[in-house]
Protein backbone atom coordinates (compact mmCIF):
# COMPACT_ATOMS: atom_id res chain seq x y z
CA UNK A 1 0.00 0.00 0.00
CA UNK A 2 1.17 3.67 -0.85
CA UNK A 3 -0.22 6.65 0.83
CA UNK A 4 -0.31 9.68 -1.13
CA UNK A 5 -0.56 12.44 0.95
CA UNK A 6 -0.31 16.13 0.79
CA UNK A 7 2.75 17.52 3.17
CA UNK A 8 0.20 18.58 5.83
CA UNK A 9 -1.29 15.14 5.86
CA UNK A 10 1.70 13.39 7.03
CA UNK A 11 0.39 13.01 10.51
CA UNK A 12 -3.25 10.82 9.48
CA UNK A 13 -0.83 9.22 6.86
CA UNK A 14 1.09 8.22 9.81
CA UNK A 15 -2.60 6.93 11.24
CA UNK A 16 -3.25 4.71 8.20
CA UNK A 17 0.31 3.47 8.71
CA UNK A 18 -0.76 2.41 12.59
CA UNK A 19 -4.31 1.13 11.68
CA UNK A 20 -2.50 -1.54 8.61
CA UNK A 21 0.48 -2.68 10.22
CA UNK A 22 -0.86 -2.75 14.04
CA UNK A 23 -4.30 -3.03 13.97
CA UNK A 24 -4.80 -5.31 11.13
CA UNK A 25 -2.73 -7.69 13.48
CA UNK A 26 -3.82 -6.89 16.52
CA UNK A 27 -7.66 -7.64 15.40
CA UNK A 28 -9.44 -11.09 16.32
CA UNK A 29 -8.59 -13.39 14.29
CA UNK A 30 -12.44 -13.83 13.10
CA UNK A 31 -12.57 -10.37 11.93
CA UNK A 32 -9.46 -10.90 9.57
CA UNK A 33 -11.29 -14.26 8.57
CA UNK A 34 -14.00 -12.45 6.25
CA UNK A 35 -11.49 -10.55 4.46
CA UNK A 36 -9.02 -13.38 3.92
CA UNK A 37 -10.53 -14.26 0.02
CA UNK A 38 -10.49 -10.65 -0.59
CA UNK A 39 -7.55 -9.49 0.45
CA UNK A 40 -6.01 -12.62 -1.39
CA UNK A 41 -7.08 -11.28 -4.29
CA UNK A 42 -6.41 -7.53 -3.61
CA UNK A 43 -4.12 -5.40 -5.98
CA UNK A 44 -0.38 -6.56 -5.48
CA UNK A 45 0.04 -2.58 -5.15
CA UNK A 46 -2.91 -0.20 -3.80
CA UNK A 47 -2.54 3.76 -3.89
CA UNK A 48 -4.75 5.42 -1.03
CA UNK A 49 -4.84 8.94 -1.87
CA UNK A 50 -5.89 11.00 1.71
CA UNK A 51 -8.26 14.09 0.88
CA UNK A 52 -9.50 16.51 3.62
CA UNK A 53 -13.16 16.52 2.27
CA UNK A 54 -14.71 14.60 -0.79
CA UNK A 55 -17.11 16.98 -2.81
CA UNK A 56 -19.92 14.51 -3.12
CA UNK A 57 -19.39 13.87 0.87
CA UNK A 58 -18.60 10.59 0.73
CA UNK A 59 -15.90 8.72 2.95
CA UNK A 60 -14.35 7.02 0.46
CA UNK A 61 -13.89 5.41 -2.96
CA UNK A 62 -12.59 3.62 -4.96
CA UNK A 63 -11.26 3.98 -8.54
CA UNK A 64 -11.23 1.26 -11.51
CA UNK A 65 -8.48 2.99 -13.53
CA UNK A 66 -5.37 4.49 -11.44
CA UNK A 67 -5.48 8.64 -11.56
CA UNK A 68 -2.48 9.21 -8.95
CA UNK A 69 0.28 10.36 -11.43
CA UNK A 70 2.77 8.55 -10.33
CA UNK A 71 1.39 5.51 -11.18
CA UNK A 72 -1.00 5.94 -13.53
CA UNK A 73 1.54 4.88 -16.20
CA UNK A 74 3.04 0.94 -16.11
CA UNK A 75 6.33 1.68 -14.51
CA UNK A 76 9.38 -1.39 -14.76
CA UNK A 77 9.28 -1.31 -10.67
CA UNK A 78 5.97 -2.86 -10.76
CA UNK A 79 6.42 -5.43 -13.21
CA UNK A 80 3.21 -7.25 -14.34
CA UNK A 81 1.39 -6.10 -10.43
CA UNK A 82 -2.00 -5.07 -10.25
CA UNK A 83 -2.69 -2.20 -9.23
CA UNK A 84 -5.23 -0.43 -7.19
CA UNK A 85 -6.63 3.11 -6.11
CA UNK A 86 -8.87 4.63 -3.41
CA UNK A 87 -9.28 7.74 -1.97
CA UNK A 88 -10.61 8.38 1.39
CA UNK A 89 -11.76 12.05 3.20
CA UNK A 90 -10.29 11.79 6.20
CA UNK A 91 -11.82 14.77 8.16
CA UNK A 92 -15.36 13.07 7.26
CA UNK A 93 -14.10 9.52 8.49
CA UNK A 94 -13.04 11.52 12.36
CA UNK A 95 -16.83 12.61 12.24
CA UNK A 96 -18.31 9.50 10.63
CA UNK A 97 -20.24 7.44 13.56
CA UNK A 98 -19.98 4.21 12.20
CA UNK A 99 -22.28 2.98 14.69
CA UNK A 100 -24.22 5.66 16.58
CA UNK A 101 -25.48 4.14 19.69
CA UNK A 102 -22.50 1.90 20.19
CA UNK A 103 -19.79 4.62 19.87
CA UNK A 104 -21.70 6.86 22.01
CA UNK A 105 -21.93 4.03 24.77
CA UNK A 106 -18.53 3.32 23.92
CA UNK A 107 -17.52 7.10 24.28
CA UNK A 108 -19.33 7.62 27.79
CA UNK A 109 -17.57 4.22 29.16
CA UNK A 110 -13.75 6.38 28.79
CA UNK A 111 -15.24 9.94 29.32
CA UNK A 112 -14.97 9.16 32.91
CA UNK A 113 -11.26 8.00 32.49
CA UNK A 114 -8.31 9.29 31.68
CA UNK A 115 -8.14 7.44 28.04
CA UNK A 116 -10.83 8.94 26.18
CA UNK A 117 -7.91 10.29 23.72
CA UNK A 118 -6.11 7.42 23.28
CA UNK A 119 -10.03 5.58 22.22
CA UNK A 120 -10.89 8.18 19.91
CA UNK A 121 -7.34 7.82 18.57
CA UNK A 122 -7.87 3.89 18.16
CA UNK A 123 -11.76 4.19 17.16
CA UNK A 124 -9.91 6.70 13.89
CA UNK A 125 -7.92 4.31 13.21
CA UNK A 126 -10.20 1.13 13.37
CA UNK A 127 -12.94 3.69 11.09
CA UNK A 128 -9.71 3.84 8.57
CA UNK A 129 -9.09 0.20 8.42
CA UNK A 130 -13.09 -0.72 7.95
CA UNK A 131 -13.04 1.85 4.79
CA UNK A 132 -9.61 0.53 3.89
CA UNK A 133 -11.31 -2.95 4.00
CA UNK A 134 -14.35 -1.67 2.83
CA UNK A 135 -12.72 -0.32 -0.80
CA UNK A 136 -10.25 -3.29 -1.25
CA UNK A 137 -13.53 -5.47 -1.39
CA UNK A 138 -14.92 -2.97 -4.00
CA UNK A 139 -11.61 -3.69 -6.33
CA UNK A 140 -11.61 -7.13 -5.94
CA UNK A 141 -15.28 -7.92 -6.32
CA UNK A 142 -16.72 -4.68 -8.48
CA UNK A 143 -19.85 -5.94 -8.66
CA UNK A 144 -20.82 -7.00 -5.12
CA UNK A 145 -23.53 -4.85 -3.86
CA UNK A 146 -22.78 -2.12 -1.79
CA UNK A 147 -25.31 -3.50 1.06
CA UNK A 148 -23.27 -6.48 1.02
CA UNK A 149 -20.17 -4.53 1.07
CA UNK A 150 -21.44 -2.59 3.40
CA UNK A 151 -22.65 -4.79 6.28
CA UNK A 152 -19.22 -7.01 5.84
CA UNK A 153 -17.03 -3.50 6.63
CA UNK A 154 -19.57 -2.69 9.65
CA UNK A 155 -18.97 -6.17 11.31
CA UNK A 156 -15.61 -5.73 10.82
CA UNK A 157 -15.68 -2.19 12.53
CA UNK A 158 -18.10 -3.59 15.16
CA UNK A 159 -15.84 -6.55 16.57
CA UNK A 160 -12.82 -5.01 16.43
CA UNK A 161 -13.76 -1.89 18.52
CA UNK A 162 -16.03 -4.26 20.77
CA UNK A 163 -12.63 -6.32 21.20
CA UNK A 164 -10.57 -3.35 21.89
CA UNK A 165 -12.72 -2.27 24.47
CA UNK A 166 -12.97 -5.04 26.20
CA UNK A 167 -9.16 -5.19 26.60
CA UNK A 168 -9.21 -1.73 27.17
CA UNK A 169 -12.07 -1.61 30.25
CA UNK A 170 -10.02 -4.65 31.47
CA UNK A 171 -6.85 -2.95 31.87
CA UNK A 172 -8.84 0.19 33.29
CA UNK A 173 -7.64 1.21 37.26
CA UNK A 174 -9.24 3.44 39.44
CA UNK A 175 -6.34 5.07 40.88
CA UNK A 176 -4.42 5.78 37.59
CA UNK A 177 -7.35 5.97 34.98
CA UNK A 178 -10.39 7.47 37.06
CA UNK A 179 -10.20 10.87 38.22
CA UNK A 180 -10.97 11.54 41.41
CA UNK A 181 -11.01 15.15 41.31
CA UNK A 182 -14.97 15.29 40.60
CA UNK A 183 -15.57 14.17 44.51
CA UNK A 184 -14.06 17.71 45.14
């Protein structure tokens, strides 16, 4: 995977970076299941081009023809690889609840503690891998229906961050993560 980023988009670059080669790993091993055929067939070589905003206000797409200059023409380097592009509006995805109820119940369980930033930060980065997910499955199987598409990225989303907070609420301690300074 490349990331093509603008120079002030290093830092959510650096996000997608996290949410691939830590989070795709650190995921139950049933949510990488449904993605195994899929990713199988992925692109050897996918181009994620990170936008602030998309103009039709979508999250994310993905694109049957490469666009990103660099690679839009066959270069030696690649050889015979597939290749693949998708863009994704990053400043959408931070807003985007994925799951209303559930990240707001999730949200309220850390807004007591001291790790509601480092959730959010996580949550970002699971919502990046779920699209990520979401638009390799549109490359690979063009003509699945977005529904389908759909509900398989969502499950994804929804037992990974269920996962993580477990492990999260587990590791939770009153005297380090809980503030005390509401009792006065």
């Amino acid at each position: 995977m490349v990331i093509a980023h603008s120079f002030r988009d290093a830092a959510i670059s650096r996000q997608i970076v996290q949410a691939i080669e830590e989070g795709w790993p650190a995921v139950p091993a049933k949510c990488r299941e449904g993605y195994d055929e899929i990713l199988f067939r992925a692109p050897d070589l996918v181009i994620v081009q990170l936008r602030r905003q998309n103009l039709c206000g979508c999250l994310a797409h993905r694109h049957m023809l490469v666009t990103e200059a660099p690679f839009a023409e066959q270069h030696e380097a690649f050889g015979s690889a597939a290749v693949g592009e998708m863009d994704i509006a990053y400043q959408r995805v931070e807003k985007w609840l994925a799951l209303p109820l559930t990240d707001t119940a999730f949200d309220t369980k850390f807004l007591e503690g001291s790790r509601l930033k480092e959730f959010r930060a996580e949550q970002f980065r699971l919502k990046l891998l779920s699209i990520i997910l979401h638009e390799t499955n549109h490359l690979v199987f063009p003509h699945e229906s977005e529904a389908s598409v759909r509900e398989r990225s969502l499950a994804f989303y929804r037992e990974a961050l269920a996962d993580y907070v477990e492990h999260a609420l587990a590791t939770l301690s009153l005297t380090i993560d809980r503030s005390f300074s509401r009792f006065g």
